[in-house]
N, C-alpha and C. Protein backbone atom coordinates (compact mmCIF):
# COMPACT_ATOMS: atom_id res chain seq x y z
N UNK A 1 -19.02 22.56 22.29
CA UNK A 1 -19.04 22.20 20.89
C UNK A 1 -20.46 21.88 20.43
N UNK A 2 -21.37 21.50 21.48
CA UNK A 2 -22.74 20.95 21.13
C UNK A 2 -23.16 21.93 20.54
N UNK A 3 -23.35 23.18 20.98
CA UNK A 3 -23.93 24.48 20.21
C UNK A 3 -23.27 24.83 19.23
N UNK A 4 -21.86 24.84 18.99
CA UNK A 4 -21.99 25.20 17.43
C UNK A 4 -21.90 24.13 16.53
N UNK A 5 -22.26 23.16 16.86
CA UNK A 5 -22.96 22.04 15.60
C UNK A 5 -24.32 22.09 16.12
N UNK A 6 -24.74 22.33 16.77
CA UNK A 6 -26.51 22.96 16.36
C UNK A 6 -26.96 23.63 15.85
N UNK A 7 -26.09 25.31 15.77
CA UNK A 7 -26.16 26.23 15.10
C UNK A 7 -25.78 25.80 13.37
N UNK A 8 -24.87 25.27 13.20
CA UNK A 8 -24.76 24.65 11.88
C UNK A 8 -25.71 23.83 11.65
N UNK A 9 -26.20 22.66 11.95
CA UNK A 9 -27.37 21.92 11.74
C UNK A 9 -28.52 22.86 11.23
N UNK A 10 -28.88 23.49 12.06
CA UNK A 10 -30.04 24.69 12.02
C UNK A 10 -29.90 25.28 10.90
N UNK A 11 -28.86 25.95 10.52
CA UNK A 11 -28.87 26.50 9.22
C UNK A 11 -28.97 25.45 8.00
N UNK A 12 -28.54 24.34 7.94
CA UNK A 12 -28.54 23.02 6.89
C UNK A 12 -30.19 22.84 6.99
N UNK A 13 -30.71 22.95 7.90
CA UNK A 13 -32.07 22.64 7.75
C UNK A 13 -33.13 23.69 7.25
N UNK A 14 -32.63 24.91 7.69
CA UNK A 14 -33.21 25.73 7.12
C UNK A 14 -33.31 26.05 5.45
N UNK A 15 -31.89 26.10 5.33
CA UNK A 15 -31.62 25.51 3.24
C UNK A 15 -32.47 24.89 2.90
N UNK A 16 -32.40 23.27 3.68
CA UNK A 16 -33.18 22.61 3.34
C UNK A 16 -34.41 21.99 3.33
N UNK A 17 -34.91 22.65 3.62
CA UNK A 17 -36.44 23.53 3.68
C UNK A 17 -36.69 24.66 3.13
N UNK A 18 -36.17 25.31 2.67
CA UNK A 18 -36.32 27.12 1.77
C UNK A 18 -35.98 25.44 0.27
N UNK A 19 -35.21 25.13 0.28
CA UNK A 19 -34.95 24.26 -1.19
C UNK A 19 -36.19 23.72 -1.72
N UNK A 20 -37.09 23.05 -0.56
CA UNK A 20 -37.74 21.56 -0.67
C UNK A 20 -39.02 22.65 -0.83
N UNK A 21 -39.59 23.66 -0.46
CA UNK A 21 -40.54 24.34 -0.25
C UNK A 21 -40.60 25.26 -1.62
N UNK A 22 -39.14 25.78 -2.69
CA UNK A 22 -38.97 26.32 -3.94
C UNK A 22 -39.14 25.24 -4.62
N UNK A 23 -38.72 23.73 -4.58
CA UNK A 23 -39.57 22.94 -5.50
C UNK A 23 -40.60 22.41 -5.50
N UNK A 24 -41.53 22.90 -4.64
CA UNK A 24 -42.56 22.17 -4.52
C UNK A 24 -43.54 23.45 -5.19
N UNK A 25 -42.90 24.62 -5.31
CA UNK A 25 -43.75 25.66 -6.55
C UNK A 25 -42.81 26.11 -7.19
N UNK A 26 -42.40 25.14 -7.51
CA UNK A 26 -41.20 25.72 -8.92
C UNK A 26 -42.17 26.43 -9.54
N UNK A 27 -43.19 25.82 -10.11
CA UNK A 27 -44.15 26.12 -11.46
C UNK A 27 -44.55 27.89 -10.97
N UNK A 28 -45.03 28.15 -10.15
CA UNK A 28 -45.24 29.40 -9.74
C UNK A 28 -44.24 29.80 -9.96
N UNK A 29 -43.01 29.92 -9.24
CA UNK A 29 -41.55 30.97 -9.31
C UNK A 29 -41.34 30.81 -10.18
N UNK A 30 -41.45 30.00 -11.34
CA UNK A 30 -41.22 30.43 -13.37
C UNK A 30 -42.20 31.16 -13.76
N UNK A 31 -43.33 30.91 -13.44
CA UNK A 31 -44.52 31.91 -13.82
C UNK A 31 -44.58 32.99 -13.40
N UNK A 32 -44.02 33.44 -12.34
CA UNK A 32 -43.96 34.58 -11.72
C UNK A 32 -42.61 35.48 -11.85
N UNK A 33 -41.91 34.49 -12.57
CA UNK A 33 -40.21 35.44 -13.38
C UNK A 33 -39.34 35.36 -12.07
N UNK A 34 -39.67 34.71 -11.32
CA UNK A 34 -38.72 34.87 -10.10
C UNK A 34 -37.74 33.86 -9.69
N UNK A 35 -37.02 33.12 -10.78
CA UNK A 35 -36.36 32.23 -10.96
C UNK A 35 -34.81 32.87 -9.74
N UNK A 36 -34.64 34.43 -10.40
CA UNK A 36 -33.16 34.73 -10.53
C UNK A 36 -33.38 35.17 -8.27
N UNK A 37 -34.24 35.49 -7.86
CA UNK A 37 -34.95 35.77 -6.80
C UNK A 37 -34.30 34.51 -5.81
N UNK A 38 -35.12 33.36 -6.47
CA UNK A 38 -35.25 32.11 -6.17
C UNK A 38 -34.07 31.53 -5.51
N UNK A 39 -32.79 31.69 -6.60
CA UNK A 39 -31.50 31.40 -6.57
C UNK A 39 -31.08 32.07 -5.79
N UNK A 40 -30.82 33.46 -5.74
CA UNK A 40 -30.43 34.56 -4.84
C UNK A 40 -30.58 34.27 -3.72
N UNK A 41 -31.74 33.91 -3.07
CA UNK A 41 -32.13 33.26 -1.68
C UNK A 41 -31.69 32.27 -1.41
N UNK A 42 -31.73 31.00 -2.37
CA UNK A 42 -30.81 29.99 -1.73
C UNK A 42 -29.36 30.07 -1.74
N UNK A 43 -28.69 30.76 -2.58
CA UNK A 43 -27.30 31.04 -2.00
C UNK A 43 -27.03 31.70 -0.77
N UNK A 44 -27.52 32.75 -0.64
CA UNK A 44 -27.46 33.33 0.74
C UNK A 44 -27.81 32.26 1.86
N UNK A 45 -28.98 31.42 1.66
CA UNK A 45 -28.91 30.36 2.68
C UNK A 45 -27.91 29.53 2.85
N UNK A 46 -27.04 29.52 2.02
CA UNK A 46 -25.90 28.47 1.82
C UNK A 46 -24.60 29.24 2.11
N UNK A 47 -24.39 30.40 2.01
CA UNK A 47 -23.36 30.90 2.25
C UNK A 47 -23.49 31.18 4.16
N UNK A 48 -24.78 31.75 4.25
CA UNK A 48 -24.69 31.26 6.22
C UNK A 48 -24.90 30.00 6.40
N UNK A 49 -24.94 29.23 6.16
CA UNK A 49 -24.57 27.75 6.23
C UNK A 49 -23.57 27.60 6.31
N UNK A 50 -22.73 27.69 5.76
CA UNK A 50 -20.67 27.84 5.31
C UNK A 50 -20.34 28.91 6.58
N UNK A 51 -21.02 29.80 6.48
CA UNK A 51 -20.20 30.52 8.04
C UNK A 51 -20.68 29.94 9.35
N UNK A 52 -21.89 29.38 9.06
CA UNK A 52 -22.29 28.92 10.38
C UNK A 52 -21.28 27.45 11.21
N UNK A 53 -21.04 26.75 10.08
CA UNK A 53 -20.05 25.55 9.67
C UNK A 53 -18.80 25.82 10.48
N UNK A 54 -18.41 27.13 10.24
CA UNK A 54 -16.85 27.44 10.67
C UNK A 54 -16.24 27.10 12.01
N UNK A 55 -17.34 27.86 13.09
CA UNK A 55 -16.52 27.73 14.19
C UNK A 55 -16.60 26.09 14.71
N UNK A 56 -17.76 25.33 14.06
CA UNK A 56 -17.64 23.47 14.72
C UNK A 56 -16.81 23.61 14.23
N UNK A 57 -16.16 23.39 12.83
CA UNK A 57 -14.88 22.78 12.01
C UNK A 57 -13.67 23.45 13.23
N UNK A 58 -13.29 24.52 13.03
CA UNK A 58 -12.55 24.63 13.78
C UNK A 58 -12.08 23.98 14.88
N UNK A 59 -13.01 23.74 15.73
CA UNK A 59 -13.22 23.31 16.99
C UNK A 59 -12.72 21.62 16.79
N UNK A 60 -13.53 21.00 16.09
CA UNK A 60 -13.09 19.86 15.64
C UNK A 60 -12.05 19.72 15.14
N UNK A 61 -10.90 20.48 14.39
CA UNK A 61 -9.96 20.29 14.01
C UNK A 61 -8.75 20.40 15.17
N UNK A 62 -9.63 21.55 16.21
CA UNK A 62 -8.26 21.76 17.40
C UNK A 62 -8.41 20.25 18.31
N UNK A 63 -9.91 19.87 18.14
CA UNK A 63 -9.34 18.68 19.11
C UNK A 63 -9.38 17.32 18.49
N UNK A 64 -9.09 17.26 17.29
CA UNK A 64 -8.13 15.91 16.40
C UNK A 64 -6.88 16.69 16.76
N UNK A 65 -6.53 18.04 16.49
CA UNK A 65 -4.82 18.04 16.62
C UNK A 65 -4.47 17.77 18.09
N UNK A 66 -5.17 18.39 19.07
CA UNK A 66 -4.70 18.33 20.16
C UNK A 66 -4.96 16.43 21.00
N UNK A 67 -5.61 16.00 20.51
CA UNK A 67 -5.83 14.49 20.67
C UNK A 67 -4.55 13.54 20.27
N UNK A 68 -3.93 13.79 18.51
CA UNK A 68 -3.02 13.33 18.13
C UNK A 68 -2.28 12.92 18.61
N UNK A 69 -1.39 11.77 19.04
CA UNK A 69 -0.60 11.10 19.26
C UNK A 69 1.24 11.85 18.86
N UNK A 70 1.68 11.95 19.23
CA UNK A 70 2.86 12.84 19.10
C UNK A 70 3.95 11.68 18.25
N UNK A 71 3.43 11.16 17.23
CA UNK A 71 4.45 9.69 16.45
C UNK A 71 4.94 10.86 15.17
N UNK A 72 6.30 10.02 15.21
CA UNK A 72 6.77 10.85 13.78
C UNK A 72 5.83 10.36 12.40
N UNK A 73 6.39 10.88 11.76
CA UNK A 73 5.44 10.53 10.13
C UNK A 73 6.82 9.53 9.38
């Protein structure tokens, strides 16, 4: 499980750094018309972020279910 919450981490950091590095020249990427560019790139960073996410969640969810206590509701 350690590796795929590293692999997710890794991508969260990478976002967030492509984010922190587009505002720190916003002023350029408006001057340069490359607003729609700008965006484009950080979604794609965010959408492999969300897939990268998947297989920890998973993983974490099989072992809360499989941990669970077998009590009625």
């Amino acid at each position: 499980m350690g590796a795929r919450q590293r692999q997710w981490l890794e991508a969260i950091q990478n976002r967030v750094h492509a984010t922190s590095s587009m505002l720190k020249n916003i002023k350029e990427i408006r001057l340069g018309g490359l607003q729609s560019h700008a965006a484009k790139k950080l979604q794609e960073l965010r959408s492999k972020e969300i897939s990268e996410s998947r297989p920890f969640k998973k993983a974490l969810v099989m072992i809360v279910t499989l941990c669970r206590p077998n009590s009625p509701i």
